[in-house]
PDB file of N, CA and C in Angstrom:
ATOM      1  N   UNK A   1     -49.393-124.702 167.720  1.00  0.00           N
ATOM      2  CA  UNK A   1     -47.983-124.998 167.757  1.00  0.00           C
ATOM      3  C   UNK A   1     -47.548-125.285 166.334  1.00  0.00           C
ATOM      4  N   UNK A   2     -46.341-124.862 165.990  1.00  0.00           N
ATOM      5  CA  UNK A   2     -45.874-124.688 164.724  1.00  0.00           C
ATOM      6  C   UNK A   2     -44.206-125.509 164.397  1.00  0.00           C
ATOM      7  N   UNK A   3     -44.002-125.956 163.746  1.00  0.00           N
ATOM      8  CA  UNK A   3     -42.534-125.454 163.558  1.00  0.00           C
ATOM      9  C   UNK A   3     -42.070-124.650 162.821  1.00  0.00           C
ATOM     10  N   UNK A   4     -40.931-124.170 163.205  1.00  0.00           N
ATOM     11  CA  UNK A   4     -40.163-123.003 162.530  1.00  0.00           C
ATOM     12  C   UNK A   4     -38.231-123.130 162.502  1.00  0.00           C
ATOM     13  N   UNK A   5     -38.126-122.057 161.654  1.00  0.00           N
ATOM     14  CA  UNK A   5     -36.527-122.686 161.640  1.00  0.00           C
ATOM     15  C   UNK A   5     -36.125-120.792 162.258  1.00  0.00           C
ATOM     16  N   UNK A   6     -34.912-120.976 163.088  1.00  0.00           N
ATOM     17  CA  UNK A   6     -34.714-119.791 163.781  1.00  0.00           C
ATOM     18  C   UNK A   6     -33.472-119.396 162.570  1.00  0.00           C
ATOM     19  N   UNK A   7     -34.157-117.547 162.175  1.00  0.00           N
ATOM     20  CA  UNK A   7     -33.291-117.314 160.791  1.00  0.00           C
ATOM     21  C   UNK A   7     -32.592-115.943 161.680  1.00  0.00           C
ATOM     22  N   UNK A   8     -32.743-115.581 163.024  1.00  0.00           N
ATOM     23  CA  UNK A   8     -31.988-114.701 163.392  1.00  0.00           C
ATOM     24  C   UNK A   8     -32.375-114.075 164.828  1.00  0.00           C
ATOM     25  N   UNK A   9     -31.740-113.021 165.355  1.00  0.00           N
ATOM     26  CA  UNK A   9     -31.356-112.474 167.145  1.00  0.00           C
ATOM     27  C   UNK A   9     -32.376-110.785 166.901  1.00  0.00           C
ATOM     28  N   UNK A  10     -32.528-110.790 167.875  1.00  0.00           N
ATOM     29  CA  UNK A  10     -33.387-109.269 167.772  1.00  0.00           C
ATOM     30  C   UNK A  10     -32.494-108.576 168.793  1.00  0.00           C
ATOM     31  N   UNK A  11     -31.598-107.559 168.755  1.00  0.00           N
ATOM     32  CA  UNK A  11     -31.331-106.941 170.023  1.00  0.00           C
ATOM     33  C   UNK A  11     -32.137-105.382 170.275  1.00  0.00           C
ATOM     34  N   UNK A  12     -32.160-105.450 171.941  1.00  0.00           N
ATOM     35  CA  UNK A  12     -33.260-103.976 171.986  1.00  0.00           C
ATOM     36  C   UNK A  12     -32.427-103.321 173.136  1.00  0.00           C
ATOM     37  N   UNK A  13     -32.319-102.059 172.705  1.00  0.00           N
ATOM     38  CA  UNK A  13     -31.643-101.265 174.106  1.00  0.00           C
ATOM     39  C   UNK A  13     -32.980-101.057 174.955  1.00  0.00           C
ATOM     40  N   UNK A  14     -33.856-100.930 174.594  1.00  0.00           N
ATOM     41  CA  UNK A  14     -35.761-100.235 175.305  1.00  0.00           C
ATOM     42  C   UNK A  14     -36.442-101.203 174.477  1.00  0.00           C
ATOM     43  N   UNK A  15     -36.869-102.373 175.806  1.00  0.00           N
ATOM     44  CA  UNK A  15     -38.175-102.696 175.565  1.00  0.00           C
ATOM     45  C   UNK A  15     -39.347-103.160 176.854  1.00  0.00           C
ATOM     46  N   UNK A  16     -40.503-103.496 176.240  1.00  0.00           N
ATOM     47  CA  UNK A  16     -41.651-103.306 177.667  1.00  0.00           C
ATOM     48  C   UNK A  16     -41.034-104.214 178.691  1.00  0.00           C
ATOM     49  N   UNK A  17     -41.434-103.401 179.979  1.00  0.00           N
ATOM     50  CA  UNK A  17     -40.151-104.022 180.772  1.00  0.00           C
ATOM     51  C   UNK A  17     -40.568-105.324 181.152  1.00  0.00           C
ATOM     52  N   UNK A  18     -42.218-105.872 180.893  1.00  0.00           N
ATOM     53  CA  UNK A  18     -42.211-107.559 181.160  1.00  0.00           C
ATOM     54  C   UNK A  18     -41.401-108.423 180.147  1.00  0.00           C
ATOM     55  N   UNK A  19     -40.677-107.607 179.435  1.00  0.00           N
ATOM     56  CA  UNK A  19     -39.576-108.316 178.622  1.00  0.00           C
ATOM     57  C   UNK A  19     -38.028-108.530 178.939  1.00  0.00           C
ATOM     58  N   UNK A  20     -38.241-107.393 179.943  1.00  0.00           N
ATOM     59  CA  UNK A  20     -36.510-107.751 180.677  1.00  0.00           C
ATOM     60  C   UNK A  20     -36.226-108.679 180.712  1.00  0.00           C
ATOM     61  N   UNK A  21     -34.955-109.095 180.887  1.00  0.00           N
ATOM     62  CA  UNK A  21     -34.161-110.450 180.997  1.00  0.00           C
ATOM     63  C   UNK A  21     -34.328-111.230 179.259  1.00  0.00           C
ATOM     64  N   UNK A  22     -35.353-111.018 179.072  1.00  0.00           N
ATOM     65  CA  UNK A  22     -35.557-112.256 177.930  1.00  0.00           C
ATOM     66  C   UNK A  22     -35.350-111.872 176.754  1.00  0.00           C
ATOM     67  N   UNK A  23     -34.744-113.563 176.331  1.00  0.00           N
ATOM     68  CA  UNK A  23     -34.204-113.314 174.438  1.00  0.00           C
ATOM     69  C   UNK A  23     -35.031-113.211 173.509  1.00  0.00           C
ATOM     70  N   UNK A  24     -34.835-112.640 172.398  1.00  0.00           N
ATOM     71  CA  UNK A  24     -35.800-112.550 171.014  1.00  0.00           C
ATOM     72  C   UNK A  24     -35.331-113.226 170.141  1.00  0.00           C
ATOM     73  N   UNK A  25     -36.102-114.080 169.194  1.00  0.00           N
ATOM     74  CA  UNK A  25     -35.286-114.540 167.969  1.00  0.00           C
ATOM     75  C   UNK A  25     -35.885-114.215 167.191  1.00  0.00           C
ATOM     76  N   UNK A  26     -35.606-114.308 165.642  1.00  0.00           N
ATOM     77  CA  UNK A  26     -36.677-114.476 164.759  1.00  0.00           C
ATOM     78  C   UNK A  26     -37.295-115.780 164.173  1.00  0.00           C
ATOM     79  N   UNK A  27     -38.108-116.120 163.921  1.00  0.00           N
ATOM     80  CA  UNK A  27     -38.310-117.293 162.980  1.00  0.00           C
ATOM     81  C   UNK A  27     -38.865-117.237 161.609  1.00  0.00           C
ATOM     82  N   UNK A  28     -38.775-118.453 160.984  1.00  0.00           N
ATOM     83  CA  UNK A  28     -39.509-118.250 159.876  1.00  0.00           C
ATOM     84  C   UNK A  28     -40.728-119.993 160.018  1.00  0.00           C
ATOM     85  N   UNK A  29     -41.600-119.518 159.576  1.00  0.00           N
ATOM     86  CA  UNK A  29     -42.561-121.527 160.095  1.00  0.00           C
ATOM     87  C   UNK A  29     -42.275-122.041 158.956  1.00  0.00           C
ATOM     88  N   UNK A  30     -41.724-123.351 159.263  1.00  0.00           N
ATOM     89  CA  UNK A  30     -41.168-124.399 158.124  1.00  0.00           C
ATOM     90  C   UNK A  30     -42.842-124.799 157.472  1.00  0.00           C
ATOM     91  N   UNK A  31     -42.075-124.449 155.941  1.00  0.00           N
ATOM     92  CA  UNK A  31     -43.065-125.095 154.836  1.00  0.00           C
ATOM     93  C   UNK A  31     -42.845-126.535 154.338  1.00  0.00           C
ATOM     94  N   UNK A  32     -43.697-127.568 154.290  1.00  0.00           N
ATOM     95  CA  UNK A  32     -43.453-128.702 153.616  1.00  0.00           C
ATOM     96  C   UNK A  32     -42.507-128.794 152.369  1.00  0.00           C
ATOM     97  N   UNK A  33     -41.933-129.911 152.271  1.00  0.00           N
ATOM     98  CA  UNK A  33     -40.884-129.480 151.326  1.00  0.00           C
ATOM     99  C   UNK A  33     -39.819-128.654 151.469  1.00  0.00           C
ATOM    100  N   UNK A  34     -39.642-128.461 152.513  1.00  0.00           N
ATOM    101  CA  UNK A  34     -38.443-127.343 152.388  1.00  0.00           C
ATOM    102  C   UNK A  34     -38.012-125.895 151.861  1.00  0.00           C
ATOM    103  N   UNK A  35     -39.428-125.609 151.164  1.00  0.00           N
ATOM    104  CA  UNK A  35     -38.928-124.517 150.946  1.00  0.00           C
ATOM    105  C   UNK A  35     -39.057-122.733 151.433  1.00  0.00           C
ATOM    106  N   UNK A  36     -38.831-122.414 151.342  1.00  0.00           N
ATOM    107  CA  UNK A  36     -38.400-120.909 151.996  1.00  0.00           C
ATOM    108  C   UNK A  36     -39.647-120.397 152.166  1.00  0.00           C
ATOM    109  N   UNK A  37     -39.533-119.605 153.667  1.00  0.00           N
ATOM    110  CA  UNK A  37     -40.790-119.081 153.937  1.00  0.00           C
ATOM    111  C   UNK A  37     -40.261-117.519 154.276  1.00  0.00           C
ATOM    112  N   UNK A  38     -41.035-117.042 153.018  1.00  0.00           N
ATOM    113  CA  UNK A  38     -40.981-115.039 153.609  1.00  0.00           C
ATOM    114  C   UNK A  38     -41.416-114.620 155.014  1.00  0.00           C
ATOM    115  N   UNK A  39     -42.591-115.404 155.589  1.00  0.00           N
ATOM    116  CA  UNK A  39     -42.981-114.551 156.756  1.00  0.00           C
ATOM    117  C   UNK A  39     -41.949-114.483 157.763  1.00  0.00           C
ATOM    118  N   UNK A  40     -41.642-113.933 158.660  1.00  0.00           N
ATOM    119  CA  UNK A  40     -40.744-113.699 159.569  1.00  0.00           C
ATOM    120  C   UNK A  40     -42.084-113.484 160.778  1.00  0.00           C
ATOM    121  N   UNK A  41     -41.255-113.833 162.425  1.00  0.00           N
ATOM    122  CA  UNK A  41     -41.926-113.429 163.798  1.00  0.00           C
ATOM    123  C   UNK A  41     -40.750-113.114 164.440  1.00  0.00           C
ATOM    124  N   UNK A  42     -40.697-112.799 165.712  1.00  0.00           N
ATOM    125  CA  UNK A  42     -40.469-112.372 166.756  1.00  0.00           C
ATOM    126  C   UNK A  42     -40.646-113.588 168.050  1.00  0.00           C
ATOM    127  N   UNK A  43     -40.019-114.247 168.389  1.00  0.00           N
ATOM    128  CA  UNK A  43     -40.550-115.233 169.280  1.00  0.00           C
ATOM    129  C   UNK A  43     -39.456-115.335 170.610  1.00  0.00           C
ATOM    130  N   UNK A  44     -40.069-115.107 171.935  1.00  0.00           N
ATOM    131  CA  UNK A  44     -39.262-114.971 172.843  1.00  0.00           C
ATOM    132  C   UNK A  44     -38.938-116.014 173.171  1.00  0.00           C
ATOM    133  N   UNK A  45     -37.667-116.575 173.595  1.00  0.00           N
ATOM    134  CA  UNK A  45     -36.588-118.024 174.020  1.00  0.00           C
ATOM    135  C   UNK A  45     -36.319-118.354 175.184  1.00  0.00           C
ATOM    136  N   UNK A  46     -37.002-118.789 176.013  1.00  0.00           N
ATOM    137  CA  UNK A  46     -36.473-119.449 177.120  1.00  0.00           C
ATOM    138  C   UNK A  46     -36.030-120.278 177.632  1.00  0.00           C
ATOM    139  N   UNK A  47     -35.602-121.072 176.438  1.00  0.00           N
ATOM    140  CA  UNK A  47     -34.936-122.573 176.602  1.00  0.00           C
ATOM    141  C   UNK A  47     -33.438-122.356 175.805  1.00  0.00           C
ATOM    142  N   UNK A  48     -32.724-121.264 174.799  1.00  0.00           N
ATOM    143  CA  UNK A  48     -31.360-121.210 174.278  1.00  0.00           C
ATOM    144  C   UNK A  48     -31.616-122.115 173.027  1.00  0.00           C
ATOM    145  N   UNK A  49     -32.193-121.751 172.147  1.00  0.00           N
ATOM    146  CA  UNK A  49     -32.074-121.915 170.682  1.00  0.00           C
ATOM    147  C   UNK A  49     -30.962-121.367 170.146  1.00  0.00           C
ATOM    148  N   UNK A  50     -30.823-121.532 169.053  1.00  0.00           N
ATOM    149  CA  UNK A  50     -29.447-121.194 168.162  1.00  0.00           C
ATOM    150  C   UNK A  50     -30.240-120.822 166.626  1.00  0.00           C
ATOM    151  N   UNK A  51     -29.414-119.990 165.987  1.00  0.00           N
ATOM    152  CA  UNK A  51     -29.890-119.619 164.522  1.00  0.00           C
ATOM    153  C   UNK A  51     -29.702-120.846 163.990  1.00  0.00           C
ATOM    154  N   UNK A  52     -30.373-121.070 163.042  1.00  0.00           N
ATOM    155  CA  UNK A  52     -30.258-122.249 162.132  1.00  0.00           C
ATOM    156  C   UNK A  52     -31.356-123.788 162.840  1.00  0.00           C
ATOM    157  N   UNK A  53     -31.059-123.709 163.799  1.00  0.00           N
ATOM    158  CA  UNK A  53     -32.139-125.145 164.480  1.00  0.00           C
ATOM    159  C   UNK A  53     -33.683-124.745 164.094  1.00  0.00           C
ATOM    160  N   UNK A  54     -33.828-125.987 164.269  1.00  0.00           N
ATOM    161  CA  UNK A  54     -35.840-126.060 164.032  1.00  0.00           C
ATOM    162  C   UNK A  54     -36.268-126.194 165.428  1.00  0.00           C
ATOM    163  N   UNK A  55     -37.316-125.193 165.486  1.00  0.00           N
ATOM    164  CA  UNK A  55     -37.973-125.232 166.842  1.00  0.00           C
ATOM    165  C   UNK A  55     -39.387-124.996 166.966  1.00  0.00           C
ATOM    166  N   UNK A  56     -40.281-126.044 168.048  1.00  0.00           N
ATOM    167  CA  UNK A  56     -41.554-125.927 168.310  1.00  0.00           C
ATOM    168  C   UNK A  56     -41.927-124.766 168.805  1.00  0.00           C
ATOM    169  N   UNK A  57     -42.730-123.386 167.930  1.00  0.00           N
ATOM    170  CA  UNK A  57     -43.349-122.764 168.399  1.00  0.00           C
ATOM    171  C   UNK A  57     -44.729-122.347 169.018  1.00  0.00           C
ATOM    172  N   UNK A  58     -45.512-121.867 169.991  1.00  0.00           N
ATOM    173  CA  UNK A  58     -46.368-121.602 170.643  1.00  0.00           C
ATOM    174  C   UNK A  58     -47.265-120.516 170.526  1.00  0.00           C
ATOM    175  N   UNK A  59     -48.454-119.629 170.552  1.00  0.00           N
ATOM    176  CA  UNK A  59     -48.779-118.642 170.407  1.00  0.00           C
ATOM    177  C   UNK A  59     -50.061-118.291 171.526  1.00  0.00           C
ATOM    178  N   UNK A  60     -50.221-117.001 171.820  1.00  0.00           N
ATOM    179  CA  UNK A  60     -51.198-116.949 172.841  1.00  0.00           C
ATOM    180  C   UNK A  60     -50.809-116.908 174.201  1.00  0.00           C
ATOM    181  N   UNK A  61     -51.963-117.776 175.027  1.00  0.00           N
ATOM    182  CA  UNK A  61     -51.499-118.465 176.358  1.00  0.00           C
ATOM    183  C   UNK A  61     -50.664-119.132 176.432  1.00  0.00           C
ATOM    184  N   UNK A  62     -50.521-120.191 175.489  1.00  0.00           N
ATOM    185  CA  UNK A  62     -49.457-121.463 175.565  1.00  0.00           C
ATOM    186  C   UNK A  62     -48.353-120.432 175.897  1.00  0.00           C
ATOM    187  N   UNK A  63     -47.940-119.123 174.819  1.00  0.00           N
ATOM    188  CA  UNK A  63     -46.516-118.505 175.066  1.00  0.00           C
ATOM    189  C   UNK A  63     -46.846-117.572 176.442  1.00  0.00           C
ATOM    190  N   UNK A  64     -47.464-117.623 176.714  1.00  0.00           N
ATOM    191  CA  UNK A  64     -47.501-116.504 177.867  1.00  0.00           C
ATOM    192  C   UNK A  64     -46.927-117.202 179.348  1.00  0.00           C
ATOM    193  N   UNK A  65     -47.747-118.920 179.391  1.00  0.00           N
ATOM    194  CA  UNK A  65     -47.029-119.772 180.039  1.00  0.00           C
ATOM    195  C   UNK A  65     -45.664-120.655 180.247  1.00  0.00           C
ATOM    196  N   UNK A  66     -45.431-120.371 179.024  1.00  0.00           N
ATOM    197  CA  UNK A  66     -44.122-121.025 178.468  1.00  0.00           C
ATOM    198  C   UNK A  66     -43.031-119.993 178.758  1.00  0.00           C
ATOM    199  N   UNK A  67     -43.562-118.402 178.564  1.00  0.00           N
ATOM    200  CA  UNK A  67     -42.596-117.526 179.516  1.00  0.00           C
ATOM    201  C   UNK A  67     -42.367-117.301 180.774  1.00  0.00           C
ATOM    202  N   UNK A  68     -43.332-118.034 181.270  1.00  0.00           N
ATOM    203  CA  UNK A  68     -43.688-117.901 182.819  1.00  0.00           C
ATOM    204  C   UNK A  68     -43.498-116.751 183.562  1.00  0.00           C
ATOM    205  N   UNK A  69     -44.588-115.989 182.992  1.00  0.00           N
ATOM    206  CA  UNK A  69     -44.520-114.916 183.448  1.00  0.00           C
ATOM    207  C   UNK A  69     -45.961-114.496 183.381  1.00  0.00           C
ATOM    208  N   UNK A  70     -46.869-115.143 183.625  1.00  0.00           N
ATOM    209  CA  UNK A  70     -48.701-115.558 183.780  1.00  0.00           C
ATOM    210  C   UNK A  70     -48.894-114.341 182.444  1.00  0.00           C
ATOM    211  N   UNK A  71     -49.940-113.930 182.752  1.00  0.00           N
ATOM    212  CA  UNK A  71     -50.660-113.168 181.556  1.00  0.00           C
ATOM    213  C   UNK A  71     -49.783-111.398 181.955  1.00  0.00           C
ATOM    214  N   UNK A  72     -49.498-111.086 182.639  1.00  0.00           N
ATOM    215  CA  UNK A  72     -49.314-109.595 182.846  1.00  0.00           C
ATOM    216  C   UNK A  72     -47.422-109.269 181.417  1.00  0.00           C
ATOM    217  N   UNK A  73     -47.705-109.964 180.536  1.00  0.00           N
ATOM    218  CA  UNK A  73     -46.417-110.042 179.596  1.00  0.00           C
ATOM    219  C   UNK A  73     -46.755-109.552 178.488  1.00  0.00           C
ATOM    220  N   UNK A  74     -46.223-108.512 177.734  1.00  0.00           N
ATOM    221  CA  UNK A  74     -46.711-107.823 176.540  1.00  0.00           C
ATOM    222  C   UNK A  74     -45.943-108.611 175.047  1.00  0.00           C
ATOM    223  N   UNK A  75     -46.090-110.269 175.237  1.00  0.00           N
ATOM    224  CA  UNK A  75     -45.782-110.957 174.036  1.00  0.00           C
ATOM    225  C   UNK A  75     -46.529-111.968 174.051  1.00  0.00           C
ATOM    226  N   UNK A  76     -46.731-112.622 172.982  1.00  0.00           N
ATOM    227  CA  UNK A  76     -47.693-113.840 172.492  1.00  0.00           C
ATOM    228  C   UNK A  76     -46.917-115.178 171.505  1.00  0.00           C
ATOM    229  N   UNK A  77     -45.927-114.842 171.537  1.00  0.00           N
ATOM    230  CA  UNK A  77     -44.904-115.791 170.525  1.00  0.00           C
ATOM    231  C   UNK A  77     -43.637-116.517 171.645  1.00  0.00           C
ATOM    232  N   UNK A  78     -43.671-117.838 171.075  1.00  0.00           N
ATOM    233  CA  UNK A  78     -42.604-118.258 172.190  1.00  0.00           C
ATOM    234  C   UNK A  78     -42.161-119.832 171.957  1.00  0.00           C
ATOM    235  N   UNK A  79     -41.011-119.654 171.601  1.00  0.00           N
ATOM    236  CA  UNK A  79     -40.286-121.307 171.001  1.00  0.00           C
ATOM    237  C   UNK A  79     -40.200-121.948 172.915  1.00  0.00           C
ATOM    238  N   UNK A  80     -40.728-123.640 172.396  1.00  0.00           N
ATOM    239  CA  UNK A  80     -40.622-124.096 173.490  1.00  0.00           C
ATOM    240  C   UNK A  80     -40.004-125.263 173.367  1.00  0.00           C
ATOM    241  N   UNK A  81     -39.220-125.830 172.373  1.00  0.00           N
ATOM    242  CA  UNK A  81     -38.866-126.889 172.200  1.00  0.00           C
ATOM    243  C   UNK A  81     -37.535-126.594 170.832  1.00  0.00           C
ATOM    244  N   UNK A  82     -36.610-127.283 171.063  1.00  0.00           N
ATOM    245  CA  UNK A  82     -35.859-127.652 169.749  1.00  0.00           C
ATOM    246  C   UNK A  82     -35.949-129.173 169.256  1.00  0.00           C
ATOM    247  N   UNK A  83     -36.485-128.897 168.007  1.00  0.00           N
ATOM    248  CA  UNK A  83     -36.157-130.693 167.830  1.00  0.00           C
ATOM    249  C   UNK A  83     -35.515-131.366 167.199  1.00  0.00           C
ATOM    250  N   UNK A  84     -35.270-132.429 167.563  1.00  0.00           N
ATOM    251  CA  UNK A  84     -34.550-133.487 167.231  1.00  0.00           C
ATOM    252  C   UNK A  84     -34.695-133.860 165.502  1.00  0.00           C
ATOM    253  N   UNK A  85     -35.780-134.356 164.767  1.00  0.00           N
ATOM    254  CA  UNK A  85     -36.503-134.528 164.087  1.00  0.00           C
ATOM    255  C   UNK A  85     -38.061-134.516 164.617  1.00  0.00           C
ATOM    256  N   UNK A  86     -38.564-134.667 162.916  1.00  0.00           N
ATOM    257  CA  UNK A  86     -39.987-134.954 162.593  1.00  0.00           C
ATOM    258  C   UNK A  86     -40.429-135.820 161.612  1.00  0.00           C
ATOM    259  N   UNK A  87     -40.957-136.580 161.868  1.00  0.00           N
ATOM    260  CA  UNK A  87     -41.513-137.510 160.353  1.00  0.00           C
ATOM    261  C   UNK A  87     -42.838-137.357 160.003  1.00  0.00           C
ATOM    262  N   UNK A  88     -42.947-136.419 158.793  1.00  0.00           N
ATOM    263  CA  UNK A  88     -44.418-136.376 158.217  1.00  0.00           C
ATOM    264  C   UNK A  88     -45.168-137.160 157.641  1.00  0.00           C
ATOM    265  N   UNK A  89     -45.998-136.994 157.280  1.00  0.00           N
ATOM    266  CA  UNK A  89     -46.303-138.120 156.306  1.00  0.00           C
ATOM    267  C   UNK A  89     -45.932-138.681 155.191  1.00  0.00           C
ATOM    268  N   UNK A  90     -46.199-139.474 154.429  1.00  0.00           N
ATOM    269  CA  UNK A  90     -44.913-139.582 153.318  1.00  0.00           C
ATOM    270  C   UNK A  90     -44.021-140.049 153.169  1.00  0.00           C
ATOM    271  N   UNK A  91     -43.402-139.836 154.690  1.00  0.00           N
ATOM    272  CA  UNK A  91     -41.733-140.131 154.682  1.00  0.00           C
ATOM    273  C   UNK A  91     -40.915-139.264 154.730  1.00  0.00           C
ATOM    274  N   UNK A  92     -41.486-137.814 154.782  1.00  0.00           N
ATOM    275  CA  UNK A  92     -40.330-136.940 155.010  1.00  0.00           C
ATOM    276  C   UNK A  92     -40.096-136.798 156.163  1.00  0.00           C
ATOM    277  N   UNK A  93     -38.731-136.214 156.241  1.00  0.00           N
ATOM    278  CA  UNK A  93     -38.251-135.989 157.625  1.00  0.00           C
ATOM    279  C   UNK A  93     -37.806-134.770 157.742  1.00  0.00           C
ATOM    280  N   UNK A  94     -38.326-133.931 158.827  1.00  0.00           N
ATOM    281  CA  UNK A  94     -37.617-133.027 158.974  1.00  0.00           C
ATOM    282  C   UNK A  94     -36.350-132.645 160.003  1.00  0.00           C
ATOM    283  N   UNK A  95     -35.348-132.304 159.764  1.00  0.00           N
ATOM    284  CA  UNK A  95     -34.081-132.231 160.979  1.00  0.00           C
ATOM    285  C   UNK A  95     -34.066-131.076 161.626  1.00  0.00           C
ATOM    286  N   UNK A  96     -32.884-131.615 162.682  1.00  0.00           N
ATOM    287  CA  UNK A  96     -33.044-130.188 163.846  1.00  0.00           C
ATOM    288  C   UNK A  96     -32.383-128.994 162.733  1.00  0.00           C
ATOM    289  N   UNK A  97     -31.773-128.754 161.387  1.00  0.00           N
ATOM    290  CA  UNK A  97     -31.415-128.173 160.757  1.00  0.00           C
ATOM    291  C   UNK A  97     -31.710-128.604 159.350  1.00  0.00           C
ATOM    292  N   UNK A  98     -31.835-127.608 158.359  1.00  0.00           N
ATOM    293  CA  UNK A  98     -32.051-127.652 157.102  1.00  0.00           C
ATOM    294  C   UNK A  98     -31.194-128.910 156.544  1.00  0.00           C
ATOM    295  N   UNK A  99     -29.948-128.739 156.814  1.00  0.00           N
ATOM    296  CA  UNK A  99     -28.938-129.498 156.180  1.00  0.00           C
ATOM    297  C   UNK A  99     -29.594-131.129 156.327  1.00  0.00           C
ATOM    298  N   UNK A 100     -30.248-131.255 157.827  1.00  0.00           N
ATOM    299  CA  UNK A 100     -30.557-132.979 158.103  1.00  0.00           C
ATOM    300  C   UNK A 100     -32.044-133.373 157.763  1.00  0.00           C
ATOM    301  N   UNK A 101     -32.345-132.624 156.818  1.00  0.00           N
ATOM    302  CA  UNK A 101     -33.950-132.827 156.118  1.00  0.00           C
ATOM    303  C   UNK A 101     -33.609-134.018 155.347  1.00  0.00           C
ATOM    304  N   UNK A 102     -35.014-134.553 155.141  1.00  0.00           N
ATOM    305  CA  UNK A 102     -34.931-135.712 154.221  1.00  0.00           C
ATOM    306  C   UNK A 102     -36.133-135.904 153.641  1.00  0.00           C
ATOM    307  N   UNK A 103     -36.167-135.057 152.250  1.00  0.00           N
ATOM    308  CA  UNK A 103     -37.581-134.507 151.854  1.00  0.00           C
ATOM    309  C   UNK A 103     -37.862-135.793 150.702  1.00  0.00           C
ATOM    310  N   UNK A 104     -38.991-136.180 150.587  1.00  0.00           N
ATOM    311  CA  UNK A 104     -38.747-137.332 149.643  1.00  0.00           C
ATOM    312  C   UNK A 104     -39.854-136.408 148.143  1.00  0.00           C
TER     313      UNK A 104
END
């Protein structure tokens, strides 16, 4: 489980159909400090995230269950939480958005 900050929407006219119904976002996994992370994923939403929020991501089984849709699902990525904050060690904090970080 990761966090990540959601940097955007995937839309698909054709995709595997254990994907029907369900949303795509992208993420990027928050780096300490705040700063910018190149990698990008694909992570399916079943709880209504928004671009810009920080959200607990999953990989594997965890996402396969978290889609509830048992193992017969052709994805492995899957936000299951938005949060509130985080407090790392240190004293930093991370917010449900960039803007409410509090990086020391």
């Amino acid at each position: 489980m990761y966090l990540a900050t959601v940097v955007g929407q995937v839309w698909a006219t054709r995709k595997e159909p254990t994907l029907s119904g369900l949303r795509l976002l992208v993420v990027q996994p928050y780096l300490l400090g705040g700063e910018q992370n190149k990698e990008t994923m694909v992570a399916v939403d079943p709880i209504g995230a928004d671009v810009g929020e920080r959200v607990l991501v999953v990989m594997g089984r965890a996402a396969r269950h978290a889609i509830g849709r048992g193992h017969d699902i052709g994805f492995q990525c899957a936000i299951v939480g938005v949060i509130d904050a985080a407090e790392l060690a240190g004293g930093a904090r991370v917010g449900q958005t960039a803007e409410t970080d509090r990086i020391r």
